[in-house]
C-alpha atoms as a PDB file:
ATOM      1  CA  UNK A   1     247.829   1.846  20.051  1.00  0.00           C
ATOM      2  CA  UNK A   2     246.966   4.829  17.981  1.00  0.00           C
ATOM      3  CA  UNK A   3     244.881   3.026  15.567  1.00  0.00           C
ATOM      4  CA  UNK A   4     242.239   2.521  18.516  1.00  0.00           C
ATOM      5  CA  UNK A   5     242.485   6.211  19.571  1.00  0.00           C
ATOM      6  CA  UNK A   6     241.699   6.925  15.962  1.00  0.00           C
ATOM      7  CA  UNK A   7     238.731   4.589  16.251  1.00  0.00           C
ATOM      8  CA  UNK A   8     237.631   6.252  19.267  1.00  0.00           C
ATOM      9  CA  UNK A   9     237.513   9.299  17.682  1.00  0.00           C
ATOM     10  CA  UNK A  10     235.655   7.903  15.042  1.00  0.00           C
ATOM     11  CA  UNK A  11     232.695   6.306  16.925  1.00  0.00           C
ATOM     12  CA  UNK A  12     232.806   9.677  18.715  1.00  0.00           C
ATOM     13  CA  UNK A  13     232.760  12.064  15.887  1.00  0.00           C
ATOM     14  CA  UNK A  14     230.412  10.034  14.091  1.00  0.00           C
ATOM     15  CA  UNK A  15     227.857   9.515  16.915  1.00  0.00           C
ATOM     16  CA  UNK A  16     228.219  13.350  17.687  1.00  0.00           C
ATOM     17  CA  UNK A  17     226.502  14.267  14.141  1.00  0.00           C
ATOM     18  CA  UNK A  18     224.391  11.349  14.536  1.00  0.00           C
ATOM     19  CA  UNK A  19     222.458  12.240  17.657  1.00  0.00           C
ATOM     20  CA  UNK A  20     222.471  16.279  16.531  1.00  0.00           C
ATOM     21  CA  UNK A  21     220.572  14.788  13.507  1.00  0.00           C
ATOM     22  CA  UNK A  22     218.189  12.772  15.396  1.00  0.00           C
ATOM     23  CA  UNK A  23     217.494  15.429  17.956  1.00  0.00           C
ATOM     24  CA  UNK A  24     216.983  18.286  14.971  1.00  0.00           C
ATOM     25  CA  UNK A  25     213.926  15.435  13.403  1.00  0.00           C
ATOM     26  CA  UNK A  26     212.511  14.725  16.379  1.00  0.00           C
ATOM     27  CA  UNK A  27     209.365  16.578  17.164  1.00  0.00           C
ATOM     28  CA  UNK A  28     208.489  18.177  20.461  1.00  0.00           C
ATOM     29  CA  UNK A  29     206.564  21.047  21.863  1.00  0.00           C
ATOM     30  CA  UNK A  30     208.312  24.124  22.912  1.00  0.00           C
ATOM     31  CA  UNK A  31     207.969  23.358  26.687  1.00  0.00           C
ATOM     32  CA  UNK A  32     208.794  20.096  26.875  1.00  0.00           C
ATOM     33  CA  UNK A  33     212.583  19.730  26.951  1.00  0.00           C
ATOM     34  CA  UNK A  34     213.150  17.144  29.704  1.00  0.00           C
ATOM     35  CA  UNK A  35     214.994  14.034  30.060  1.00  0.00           C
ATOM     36  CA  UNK A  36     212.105  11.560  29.325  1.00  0.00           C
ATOM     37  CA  UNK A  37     211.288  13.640  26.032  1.00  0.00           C
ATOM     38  CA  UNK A  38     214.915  12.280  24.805  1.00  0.00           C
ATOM     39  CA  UNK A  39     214.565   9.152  26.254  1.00  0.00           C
ATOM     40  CA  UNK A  40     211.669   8.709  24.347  1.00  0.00           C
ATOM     41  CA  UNK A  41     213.436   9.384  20.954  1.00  0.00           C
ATOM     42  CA  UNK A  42     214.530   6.039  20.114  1.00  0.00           C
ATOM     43  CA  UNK A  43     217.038   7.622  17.097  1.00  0.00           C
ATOM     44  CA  UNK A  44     218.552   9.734  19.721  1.00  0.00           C
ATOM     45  CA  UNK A  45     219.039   6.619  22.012  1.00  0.00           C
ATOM     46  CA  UNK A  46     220.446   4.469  20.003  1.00  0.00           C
ATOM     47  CA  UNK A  47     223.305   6.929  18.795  1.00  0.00           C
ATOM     48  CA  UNK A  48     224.002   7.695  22.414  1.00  0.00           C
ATOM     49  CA  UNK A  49     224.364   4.066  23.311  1.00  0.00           C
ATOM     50  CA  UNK A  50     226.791   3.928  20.386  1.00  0.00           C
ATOM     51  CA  UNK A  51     228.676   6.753  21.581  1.00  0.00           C
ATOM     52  CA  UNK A  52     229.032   5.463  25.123  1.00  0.00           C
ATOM     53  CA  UNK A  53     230.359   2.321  23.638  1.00  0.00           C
ATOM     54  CA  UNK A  54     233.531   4.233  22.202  1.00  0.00           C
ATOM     55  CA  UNK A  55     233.582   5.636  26.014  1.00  0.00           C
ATOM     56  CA  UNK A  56     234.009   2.093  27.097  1.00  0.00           C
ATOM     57  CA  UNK A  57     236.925   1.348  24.500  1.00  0.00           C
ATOM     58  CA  UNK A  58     238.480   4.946  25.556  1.00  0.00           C
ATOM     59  CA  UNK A  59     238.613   3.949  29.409  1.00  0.00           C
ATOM     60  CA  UNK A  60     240.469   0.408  28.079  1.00  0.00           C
ATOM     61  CA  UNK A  61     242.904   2.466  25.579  1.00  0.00           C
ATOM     62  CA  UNK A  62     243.749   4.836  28.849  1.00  0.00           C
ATOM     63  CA  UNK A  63     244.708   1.583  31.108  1.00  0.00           C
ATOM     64  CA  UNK A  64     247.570   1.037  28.793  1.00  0.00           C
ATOM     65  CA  UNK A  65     248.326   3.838  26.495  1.00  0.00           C
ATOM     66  CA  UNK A  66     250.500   6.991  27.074  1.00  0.00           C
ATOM     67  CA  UNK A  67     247.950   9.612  27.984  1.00  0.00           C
ATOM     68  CA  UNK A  68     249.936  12.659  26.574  1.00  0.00           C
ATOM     69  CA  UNK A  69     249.172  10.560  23.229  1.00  0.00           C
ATOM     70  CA  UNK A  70     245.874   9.097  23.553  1.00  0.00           C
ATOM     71  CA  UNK A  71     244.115  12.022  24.777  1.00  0.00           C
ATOM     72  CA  UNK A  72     245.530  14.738  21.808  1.00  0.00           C
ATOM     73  CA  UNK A  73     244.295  11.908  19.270  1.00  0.00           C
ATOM     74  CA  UNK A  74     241.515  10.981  19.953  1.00  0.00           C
ATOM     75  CA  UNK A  75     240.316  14.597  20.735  1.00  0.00           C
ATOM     76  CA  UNK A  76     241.852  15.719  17.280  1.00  0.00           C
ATOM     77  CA  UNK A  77     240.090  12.321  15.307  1.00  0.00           C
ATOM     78  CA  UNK A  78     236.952  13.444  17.038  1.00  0.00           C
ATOM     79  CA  UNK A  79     236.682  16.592  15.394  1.00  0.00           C
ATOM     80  CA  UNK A  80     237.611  15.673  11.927  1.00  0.00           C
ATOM     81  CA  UNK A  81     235.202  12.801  11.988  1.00  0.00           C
ATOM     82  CA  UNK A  82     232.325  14.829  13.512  1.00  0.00           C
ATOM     83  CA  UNK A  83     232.846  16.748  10.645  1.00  0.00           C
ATOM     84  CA  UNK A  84     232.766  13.979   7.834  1.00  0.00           C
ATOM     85  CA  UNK A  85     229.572  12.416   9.972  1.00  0.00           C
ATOM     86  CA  UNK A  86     227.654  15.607   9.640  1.00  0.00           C
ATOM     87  CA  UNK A  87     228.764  15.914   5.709  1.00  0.00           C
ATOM     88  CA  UNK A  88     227.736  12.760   5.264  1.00  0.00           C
ATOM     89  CA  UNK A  89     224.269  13.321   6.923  1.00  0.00           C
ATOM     90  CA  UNK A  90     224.008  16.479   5.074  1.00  0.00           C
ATOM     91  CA  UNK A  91     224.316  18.794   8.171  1.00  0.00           C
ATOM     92  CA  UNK A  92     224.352  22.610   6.369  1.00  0.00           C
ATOM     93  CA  UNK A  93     227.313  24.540   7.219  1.00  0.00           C
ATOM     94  CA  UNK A  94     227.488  27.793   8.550  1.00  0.00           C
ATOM     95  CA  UNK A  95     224.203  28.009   9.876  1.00  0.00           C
ATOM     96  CA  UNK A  96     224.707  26.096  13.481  1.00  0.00           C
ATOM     97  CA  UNK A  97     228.178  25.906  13.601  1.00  0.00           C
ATOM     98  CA  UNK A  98     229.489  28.349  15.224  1.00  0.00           C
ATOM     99  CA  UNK A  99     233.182  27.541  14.002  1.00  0.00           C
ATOM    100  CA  UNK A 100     234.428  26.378  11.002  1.00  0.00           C
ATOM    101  CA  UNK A 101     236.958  23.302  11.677  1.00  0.00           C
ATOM    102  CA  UNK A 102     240.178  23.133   9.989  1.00  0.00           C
ATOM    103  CA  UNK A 103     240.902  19.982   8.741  1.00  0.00           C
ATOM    104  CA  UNK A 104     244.470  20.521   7.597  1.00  0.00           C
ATOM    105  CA  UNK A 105     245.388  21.796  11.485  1.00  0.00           C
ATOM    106  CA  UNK A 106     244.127  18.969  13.143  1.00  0.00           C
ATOM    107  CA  UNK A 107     245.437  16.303  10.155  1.00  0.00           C
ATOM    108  CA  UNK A 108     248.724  17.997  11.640  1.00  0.00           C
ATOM    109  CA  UNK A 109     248.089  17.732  14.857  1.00  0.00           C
ATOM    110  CA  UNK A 110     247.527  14.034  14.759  1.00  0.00           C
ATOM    111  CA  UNK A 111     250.423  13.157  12.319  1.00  0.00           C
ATOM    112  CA  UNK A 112     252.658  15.120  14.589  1.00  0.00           C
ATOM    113  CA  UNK A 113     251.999  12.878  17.283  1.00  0.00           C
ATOM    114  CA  UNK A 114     252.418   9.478  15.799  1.00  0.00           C
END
């Protein structure tokens, strides 16, 4: 059951850097900030239909999964993998993040609870 939370979290954490990245390239004018200005980035689009899909598999997880487990999981696999997404799409550090994670604490966090 915890393997799909951690896949959850994945698709999240992933898809969170993703669309951040596609909203930073796209180009706009300062006054347009409206819905159909997003809708109209197809990058954007496409990594929020990917992150609604792990949505979908987190409302079948929660039908049969202990929620004092699924929840603390996925929301701790979410964070480390947003991380590794925006590494991977070479998101700076430091500059718009106004946090710095800590990967050991949540690693903890969900090795505790399985």
């Amino acid at each position: 059951m915890w393997e799909r939370c951690v896949l959850v979290g994945a698709v999240w954490g992933f898809t969170n850097a993703w669309m951040r990245l596609a909203d930073a390239r796209y180009v706009r004018s300062e006054t347009d900030n409206s819905l159909k200005s997003m809708l109209l980035n197809w990058r954007w689009v496409l990594a929020f239909l990917a992150n609604q899909s792990g949505s979908l598999l987190f409302y079948v997880i929660l039908k049969e999964a202990d929620l004092s487990v699924a929840v603390p999981v996925t929301q701790a696999t979410t964070l480390v993998f947003t991380v590794l997404g925006a590494i991977l799409l070479g998101e700076p550090f430091g500059g718009n993040i106004p946090c710095k994670p800590e990967p050991l604490s949540t690693g903890l966090i969900v090795f505790e609870l399985t």
